[in-house]
Protein backbone atom coordinates (compact mmCIF):
# COMPACT_ATOMS: atom_id res chain seq x y z
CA UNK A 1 -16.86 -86.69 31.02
CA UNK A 2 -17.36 -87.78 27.50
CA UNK A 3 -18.93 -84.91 26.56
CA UNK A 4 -16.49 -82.38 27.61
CA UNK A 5 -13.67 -83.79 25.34
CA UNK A 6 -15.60 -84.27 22.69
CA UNK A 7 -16.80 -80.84 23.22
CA UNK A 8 -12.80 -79.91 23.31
CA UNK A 9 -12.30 -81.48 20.15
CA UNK A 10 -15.21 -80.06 18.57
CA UNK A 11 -13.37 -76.73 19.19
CA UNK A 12 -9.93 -77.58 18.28
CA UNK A 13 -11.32 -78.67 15.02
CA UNK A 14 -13.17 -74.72 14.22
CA UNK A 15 -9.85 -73.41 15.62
CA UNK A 16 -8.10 -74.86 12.86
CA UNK A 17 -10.39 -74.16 10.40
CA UNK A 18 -10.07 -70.53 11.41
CA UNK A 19 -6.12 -70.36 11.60
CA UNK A 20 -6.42 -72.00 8.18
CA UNK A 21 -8.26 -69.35 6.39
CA UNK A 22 -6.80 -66.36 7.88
CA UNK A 23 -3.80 -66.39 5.75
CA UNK A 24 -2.28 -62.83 5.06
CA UNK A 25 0.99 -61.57 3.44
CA UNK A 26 3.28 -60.25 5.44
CA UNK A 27 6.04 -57.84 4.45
CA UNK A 28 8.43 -57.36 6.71
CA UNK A 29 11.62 -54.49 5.93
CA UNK A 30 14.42 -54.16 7.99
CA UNK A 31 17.78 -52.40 7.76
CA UNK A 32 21.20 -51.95 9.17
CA UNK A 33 22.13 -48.64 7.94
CA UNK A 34 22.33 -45.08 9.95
CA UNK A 35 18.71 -43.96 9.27
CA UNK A 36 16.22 -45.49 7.40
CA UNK A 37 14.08 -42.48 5.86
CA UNK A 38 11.12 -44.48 4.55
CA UNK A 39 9.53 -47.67 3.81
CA UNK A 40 7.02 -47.80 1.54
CA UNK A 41 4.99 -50.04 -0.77
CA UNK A 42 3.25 -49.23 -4.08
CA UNK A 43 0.67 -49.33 -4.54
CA UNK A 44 -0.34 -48.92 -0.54
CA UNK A 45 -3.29 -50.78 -0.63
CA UNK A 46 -2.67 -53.87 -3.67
CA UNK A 47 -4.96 -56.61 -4.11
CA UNK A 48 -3.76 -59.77 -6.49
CA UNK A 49 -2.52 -58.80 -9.98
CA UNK A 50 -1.58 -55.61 -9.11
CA UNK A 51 2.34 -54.65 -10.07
CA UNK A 52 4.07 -54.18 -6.46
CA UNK A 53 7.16 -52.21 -5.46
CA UNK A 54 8.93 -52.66 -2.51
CA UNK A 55 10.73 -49.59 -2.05
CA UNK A 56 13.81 -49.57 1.12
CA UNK A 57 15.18 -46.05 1.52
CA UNK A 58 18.52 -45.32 3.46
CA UNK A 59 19.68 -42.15 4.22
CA UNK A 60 23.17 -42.44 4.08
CA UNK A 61 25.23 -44.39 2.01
CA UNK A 62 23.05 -47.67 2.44
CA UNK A 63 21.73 -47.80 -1.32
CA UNK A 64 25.14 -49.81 -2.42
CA UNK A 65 25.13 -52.28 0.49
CA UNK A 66 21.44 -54.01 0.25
CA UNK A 67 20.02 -57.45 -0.23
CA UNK A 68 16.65 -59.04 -0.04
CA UNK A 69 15.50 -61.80 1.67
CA UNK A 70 12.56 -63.94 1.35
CA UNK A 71 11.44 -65.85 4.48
CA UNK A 72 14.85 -65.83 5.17
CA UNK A 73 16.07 -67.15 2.11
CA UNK A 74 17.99 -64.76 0.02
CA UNK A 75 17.22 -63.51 -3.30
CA UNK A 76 19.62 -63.91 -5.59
CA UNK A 77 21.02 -60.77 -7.48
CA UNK A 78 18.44 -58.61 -5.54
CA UNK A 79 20.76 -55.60 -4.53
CA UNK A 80 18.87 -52.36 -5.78
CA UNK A 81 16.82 -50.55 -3.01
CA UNK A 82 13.62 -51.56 -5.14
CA UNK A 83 11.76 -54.80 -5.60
CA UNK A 84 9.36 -55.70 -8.09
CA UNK A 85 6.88 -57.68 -7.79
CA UNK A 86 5.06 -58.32 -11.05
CA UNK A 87 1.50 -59.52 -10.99
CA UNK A 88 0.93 -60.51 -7.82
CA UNK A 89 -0.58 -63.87 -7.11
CA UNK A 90 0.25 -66.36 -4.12
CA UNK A 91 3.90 -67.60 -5.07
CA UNK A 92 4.37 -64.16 -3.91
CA UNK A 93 3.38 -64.18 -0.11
CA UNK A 94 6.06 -64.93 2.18
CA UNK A 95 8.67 -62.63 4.41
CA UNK A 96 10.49 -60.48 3.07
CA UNK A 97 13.69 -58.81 4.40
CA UNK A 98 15.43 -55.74 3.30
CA UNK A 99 18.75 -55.80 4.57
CA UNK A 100 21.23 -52.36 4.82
CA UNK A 101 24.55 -53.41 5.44
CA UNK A 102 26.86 -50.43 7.31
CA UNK A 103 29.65 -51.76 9.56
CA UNK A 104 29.41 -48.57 12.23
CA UNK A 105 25.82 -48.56 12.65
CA UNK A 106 22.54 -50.45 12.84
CA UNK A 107 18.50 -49.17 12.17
CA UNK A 108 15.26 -51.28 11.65
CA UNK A 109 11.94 -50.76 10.66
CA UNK A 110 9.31 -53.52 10.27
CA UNK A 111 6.63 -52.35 7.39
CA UNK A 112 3.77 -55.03 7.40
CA UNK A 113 1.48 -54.94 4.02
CA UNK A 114 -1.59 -57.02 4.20
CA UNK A 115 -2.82 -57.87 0.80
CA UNK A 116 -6.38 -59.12 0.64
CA UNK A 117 -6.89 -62.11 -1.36
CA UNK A 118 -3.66 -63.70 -0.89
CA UNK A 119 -5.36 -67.00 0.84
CA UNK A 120 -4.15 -70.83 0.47
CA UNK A 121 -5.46 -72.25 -2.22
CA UNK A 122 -6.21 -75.09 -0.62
CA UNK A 123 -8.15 -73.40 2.07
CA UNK A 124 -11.35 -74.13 0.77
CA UNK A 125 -10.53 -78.13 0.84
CA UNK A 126 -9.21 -77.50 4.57
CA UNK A 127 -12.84 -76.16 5.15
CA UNK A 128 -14.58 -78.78 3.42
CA UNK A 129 -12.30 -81.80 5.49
CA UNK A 130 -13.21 -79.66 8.41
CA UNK A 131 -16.71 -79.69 7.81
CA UNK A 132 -16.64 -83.30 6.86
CA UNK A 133 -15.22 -84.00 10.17
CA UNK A 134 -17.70 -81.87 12.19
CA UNK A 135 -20.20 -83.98 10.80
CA UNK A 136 -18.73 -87.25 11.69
CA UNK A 137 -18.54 -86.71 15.25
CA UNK A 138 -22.36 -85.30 14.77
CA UNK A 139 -22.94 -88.54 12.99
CA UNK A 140 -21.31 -90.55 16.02
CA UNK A 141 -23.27 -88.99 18.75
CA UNK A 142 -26.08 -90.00 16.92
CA UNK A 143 -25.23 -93.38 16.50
CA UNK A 144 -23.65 -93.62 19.85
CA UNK A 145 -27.43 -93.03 21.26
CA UNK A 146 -29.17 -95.35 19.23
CA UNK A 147 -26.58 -97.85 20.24
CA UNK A 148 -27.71 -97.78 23.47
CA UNK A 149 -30.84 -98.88 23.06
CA UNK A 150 -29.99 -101.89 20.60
CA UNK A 151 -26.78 -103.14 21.87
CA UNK A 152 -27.53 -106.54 21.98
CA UNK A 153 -28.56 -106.74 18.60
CA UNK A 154 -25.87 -104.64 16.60
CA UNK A 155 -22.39 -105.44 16.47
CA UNK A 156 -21.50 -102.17 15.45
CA UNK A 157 -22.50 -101.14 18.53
CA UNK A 158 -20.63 -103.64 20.41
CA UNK A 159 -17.57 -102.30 18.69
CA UNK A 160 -17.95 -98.74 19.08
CA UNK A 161 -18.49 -99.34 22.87
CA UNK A 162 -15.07 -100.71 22.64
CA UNK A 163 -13.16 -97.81 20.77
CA UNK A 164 -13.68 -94.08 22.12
CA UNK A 165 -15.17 -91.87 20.15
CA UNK A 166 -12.51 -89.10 21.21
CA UNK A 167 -9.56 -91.05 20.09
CA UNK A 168 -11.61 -91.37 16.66
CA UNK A 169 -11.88 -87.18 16.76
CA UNK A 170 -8.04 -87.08 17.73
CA UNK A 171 -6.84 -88.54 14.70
CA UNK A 172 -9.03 -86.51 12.25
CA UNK A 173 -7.22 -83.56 13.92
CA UNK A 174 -4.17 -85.33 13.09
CA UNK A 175 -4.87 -85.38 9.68
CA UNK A 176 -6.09 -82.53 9.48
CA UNK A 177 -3.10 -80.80 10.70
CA UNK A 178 -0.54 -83.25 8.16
CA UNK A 179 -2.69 -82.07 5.24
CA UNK A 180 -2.18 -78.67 6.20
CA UNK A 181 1.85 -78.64 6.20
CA UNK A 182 1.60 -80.69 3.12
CA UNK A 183 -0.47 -77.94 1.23
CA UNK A 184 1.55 -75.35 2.68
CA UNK A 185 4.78 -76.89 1.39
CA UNK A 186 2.60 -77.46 -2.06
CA UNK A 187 2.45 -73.53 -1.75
CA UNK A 188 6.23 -72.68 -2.51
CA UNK A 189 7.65 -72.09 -5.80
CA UNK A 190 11.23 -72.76 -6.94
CA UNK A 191 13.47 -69.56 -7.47
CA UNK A 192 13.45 -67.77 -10.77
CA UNK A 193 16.03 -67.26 -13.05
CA UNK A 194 18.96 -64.49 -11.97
CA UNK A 195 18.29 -61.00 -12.83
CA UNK A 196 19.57 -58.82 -14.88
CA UNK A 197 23.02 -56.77 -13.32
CA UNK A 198 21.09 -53.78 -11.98
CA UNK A 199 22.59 -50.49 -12.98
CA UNK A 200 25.65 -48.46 -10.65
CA UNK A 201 24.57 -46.73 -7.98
CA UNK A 202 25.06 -42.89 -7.37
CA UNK A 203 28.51 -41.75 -6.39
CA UNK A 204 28.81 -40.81 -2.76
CA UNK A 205 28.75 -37.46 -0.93
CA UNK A 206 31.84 -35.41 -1.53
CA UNK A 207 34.54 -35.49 0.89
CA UNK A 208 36.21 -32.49 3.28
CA UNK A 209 38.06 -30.01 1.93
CA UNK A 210 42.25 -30.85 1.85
CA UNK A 211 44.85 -28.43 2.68
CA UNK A 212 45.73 -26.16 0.36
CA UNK A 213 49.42 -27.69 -0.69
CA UNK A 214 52.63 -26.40 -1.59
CA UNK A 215 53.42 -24.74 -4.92
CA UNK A 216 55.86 -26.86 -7.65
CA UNK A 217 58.98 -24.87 -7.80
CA UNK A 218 59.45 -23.18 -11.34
CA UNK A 219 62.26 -22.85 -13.31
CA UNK A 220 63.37 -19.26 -13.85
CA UNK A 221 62.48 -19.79 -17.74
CA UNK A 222 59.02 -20.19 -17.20
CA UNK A 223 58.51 -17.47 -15.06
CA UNK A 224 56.55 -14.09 -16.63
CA UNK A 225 56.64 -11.00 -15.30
CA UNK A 226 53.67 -9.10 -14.27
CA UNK A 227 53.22 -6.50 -17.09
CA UNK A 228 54.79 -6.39 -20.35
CA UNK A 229 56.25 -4.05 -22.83
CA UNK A 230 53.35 -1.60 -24.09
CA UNK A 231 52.82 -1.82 -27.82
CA UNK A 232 52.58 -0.14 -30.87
CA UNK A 233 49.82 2.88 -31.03
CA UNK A 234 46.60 1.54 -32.53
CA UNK A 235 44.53 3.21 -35.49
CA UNK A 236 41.93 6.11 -34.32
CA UNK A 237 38.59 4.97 -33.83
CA UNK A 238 35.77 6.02 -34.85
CA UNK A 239 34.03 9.38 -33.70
CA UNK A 240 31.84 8.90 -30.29
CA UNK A 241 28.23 10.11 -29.60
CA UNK A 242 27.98 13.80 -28.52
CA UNK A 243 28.59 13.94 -24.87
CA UNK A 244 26.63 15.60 -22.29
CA UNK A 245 26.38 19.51 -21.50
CA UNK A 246 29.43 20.74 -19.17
CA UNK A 247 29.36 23.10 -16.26
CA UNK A 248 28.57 26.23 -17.05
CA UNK A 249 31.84 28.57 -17.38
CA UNK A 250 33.09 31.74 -16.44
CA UNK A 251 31.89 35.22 -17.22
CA UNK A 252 33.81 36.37 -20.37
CA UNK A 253 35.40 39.73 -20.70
CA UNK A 254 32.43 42.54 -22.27
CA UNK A 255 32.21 42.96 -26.12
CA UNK A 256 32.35 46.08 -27.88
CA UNK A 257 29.64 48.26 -28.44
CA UNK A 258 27.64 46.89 -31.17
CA UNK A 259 25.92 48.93 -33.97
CA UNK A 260 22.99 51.36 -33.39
CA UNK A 261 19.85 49.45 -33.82
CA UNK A 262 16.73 50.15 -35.87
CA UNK A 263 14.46 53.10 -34.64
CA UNK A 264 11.67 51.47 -32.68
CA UNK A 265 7.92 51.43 -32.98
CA UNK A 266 5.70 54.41 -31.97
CA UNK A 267 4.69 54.23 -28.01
CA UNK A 268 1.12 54.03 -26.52
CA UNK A 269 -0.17 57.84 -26.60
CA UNK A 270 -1.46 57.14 -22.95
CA UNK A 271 2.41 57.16 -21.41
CA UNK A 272 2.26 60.75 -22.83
CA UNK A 273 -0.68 61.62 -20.56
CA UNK A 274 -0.45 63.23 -17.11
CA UNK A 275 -3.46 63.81 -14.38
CA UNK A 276 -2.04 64.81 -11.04
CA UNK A 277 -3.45 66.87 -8.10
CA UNK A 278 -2.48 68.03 -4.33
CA UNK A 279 -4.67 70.96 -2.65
CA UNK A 280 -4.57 72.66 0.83
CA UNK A 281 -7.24 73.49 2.48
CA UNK A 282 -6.66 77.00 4.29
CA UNK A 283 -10.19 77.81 5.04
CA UNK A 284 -11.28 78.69 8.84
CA UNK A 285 -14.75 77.46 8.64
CA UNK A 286 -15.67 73.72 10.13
CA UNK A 287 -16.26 71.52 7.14
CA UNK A 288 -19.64 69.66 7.04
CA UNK A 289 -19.86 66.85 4.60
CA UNK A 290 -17.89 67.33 1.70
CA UNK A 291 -14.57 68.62 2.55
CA UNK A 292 -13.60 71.50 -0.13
CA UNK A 293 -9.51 72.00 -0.72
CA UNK A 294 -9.51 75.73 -1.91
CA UNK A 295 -5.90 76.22 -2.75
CA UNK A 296 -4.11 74.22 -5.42
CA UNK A 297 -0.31 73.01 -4.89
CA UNK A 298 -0.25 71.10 -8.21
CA UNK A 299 -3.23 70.32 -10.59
CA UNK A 300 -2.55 69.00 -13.81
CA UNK A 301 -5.65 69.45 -16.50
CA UNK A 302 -7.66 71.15 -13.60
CA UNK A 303 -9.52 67.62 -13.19
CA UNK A 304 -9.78 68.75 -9.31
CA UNK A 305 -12.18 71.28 -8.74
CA UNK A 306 -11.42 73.67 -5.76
CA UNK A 307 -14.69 75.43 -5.64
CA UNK A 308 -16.66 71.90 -5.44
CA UNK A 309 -13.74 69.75 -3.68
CA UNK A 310 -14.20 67.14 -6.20
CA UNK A 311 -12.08 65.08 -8.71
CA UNK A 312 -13.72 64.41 -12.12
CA UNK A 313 -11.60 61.27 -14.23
CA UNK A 314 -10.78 61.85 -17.45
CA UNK A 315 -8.50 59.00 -18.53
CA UNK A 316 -9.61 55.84 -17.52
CA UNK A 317 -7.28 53.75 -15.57
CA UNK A 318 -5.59 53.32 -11.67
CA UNK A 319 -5.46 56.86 -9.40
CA UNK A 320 -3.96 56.91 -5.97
CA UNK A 321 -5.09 58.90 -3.42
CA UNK A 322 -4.16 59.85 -0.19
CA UNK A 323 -5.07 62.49 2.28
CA UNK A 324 -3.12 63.91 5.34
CA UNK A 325 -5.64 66.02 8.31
CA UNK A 326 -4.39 68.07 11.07
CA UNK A 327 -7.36 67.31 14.33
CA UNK A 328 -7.74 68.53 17.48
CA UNK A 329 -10.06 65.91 19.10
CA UNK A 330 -11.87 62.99 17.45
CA UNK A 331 -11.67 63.02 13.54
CA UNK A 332 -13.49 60.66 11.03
CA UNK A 333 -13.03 61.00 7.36
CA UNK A 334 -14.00 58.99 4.28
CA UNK A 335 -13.07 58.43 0.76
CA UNK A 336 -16.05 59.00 -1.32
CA UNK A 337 -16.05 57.75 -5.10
CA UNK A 338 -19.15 56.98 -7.37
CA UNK A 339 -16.56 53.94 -9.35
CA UNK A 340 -18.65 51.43 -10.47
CA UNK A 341 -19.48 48.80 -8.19
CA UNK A 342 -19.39 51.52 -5.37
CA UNK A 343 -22.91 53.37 -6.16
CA UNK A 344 -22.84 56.86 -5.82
CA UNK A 345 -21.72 58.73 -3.15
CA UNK A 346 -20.58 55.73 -1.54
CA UNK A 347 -17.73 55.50 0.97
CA UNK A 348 -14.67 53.66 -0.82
CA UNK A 349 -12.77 53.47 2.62
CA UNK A 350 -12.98 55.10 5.90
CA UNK A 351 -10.34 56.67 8.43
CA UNK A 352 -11.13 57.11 12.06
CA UNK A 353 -8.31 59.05 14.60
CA UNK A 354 -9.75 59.28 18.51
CA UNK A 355 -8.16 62.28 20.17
CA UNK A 356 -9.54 62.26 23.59
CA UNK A 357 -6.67 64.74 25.09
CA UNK A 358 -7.35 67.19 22.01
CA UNK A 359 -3.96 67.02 21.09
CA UNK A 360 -3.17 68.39 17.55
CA UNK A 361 -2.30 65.51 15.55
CA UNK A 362 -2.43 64.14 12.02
CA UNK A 363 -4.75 62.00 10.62
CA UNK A 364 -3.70 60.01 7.45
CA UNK A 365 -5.21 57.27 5.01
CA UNK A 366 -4.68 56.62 1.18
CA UNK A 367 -5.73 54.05 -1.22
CA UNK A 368 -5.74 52.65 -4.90
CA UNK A 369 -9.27 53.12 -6.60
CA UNK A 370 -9.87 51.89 -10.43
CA UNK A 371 -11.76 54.54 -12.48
CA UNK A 372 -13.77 55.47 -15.61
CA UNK A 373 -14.09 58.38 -16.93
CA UNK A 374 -16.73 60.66 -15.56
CA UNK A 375 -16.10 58.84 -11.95
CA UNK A 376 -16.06 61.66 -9.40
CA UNK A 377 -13.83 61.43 -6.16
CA UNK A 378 -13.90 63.65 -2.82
CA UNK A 379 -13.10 63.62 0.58
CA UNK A 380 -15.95 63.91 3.34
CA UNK A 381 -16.00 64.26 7.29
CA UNK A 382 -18.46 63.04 9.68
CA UNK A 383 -20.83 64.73 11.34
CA UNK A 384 -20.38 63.03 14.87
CA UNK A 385 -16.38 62.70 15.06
CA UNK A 386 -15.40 65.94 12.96
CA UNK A 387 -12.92 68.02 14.74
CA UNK A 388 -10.69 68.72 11.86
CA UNK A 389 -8.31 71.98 12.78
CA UNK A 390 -9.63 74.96 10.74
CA UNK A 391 -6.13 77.30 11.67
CA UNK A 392 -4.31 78.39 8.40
CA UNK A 393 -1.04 77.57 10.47
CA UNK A 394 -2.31 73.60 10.24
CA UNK A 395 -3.24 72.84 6.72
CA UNK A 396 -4.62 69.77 5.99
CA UNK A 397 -3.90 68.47 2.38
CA UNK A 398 -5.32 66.21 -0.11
CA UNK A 399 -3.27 64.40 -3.12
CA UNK A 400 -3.86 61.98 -6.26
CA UNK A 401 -2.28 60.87 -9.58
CA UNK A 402 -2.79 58.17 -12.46
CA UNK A 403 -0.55 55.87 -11.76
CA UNK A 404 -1.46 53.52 -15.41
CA UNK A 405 -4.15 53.90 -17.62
CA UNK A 406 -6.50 51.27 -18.98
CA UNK A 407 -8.63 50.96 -21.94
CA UNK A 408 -12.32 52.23 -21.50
């Protein structure tokens, strides 16, 4: 039985040893205003001599109303919504309070800062007693057993059979504990001097709009009407930039007849020359190949020749040709030039006119061939569809001109 309490005591004596040690500062921030927005300390993590702000933030209004409190003692002339705390050592720890007044409305928030370092000072003499006490009672077990075996001839013995040994381990605790509130009251500080009057806070929100109120009346003296007399013409200014083009006007009435002007340059001499042809043919004979036009309508120069059926070019430049063929069946016929670029008896263009009921009907074609001179031009049939009419009644006729010359 006297082992379990002094087993008890044994632990009540590391309890307090721990509870001694594990000091920490506590910040604590609370606020009656409508909405705290933030509580904050800088830095966020200090450690001793740092320079530590408290900061309390209220969202409306609360920044005029605040005071500080320090385990529950107030700070005097502590109003702004930021406390310093210069070089933080242990005066410092404590409880502090940041209080918002507002007579509508209430918030809190609790903001707890633990700041390493910030131990008793006179923890590590709390751990020494403690240790010296631990040994004590190790030091009276000891003794207790040796008693035992020479009781008879020590009266230490004798008189430690007399007292406890817990009641001996009760006190120490007692001690212990009264050395503990002493150094904690050791631990506080006396206030510091007042502070300085911290500057005005910032003017409030502005307030809703009034009515809009009621003119002063005006005496009829002061009154000014709304335009006045004009006055006197002012100098002419100065001469502006030169505006844009207007719209274009109207057609003006016609001029006179002006002088006779100066007698022109002499013209090309090719706008003085002519080559023009158109031939018949009135022959009764069936054409094969080369289609001969024996009877000249118009034939400027001769350059067709109506024995051959061929035109020769003189004057270089752009002819037109065209033919026009009475058939009685089928009828092919081709324009035939040796033009360079062509080859010689080469087919420029060819006209085809199927006349499966033998009707008599006209055949036509035409084109524009470019020419040097010397270039020959003639009209041919073809031997498989050639059934071109061969009655003097039905001519068949065969026309070209220059229509511009060209240099050579």
């Amino acid at each position: 039985m006297a082992n379990n309490k002094q087993d008890q005591l044994f632990s009540i004596a590391l309890i307090a040893l721990i509870n001694s040690a594990n000091k920490t500062f506590l910040v604590r921030i609370s606020a009656a205003a409508v909405v705290i927005e933030s509580l904050s300390a800088s830095p966020n993590s200090p450690s001793m001599g740092d320079n530590v702000t408290l900061s309390c933030r209220v969202s409306v209004g609360g920044q005029r109303n605040i005071s500080w409190l320090k385990d529950g003692a107030p700070l005097l002339n502590k109003t702004l919504a930021h406390l310093a705390l210069p070089t933080l050592e242990p005066s410092h720890c404590g409880l502090y309070t940041c209080l918002a007044q507002d007579p509508f409305s209430s918030d809190q928030a609790d903001y707890r800062l633990t700041v390493p370092g910030c131990e008793n000072p006179f923890s590590a003499s709390i751990a020494l007693v403690a240790c010296g006490v631990v040994l004590v009672v190790l030091a009276a077990l000891g003794i207790r057993r040796w008693c035992k075996n020479h009781l008879g001839t020590c009266s230490v013995c004798r008189m430690s059979r007399r007292t406890p040994l817990w009641s001996v381990a009760v006190w120490l605790v007692v001690l212990l504990t009264t050395a503990q509130g002493q150094e904690n009251d050791s631990c506080r500080v006396h206030d510091g001097q007042p502070g300085l009057v911290g500057a005005p806070g910032r003017d409030g929100r502005a307030g809703l709009k009034g009515e809009k109120g009621e003119g002063a009346p005006q005496a009829p003296e002061t009154e000014l009407n709304n335009k006045g007399d004009p006055g006197e013409r002012g100098p002419e200014g100065l001469t502006g930039p030169k505006g844009f083009n207007g719209p274009l006007g109207d057609l003006g009435p016609l001029g006179p007849t002006g002088n006779r002007g100066a007698k022109g340059e002499p013209g090309s001499s090719s706008l003085s020359y002519r080559s023009a042809f158109s031939v018949l043919r009135t022959l009764t004979s069936q054409p094969r190949g080369k289609v001969v036009f024996n009877k000249a309508l118009t034939n400027t120069e001769d350059h067709y020749d109506t024995s051959s059926g061929t035109f020769t070019c003189v004057k270089p430049g752009f002819y037109y040709f065209v033919y026009h063929a009475m058939s009685t069946g089928n009828l092919c016929l081709s324009l035939m030039s040796t033009a360079e670029g062509w080859g010689d008896n080469t087919a420029v263009v060819g006209f085809c006119d199927y006349n499966k009921h033998k009707n008599t009907q006209v055949n036509s074609g035409g084109t524009v061939l470019k020419l040097k001179k010397g270039n020959k031009v003639w009209l041919q049939v073809s031997k498989d569809e050639n059934h071109m009419a061969t009655s003097p009644e039905t001519p068949s006729i065969f026309s070209g001109f220059l229509l511009f010359p060209v240099k050579d």
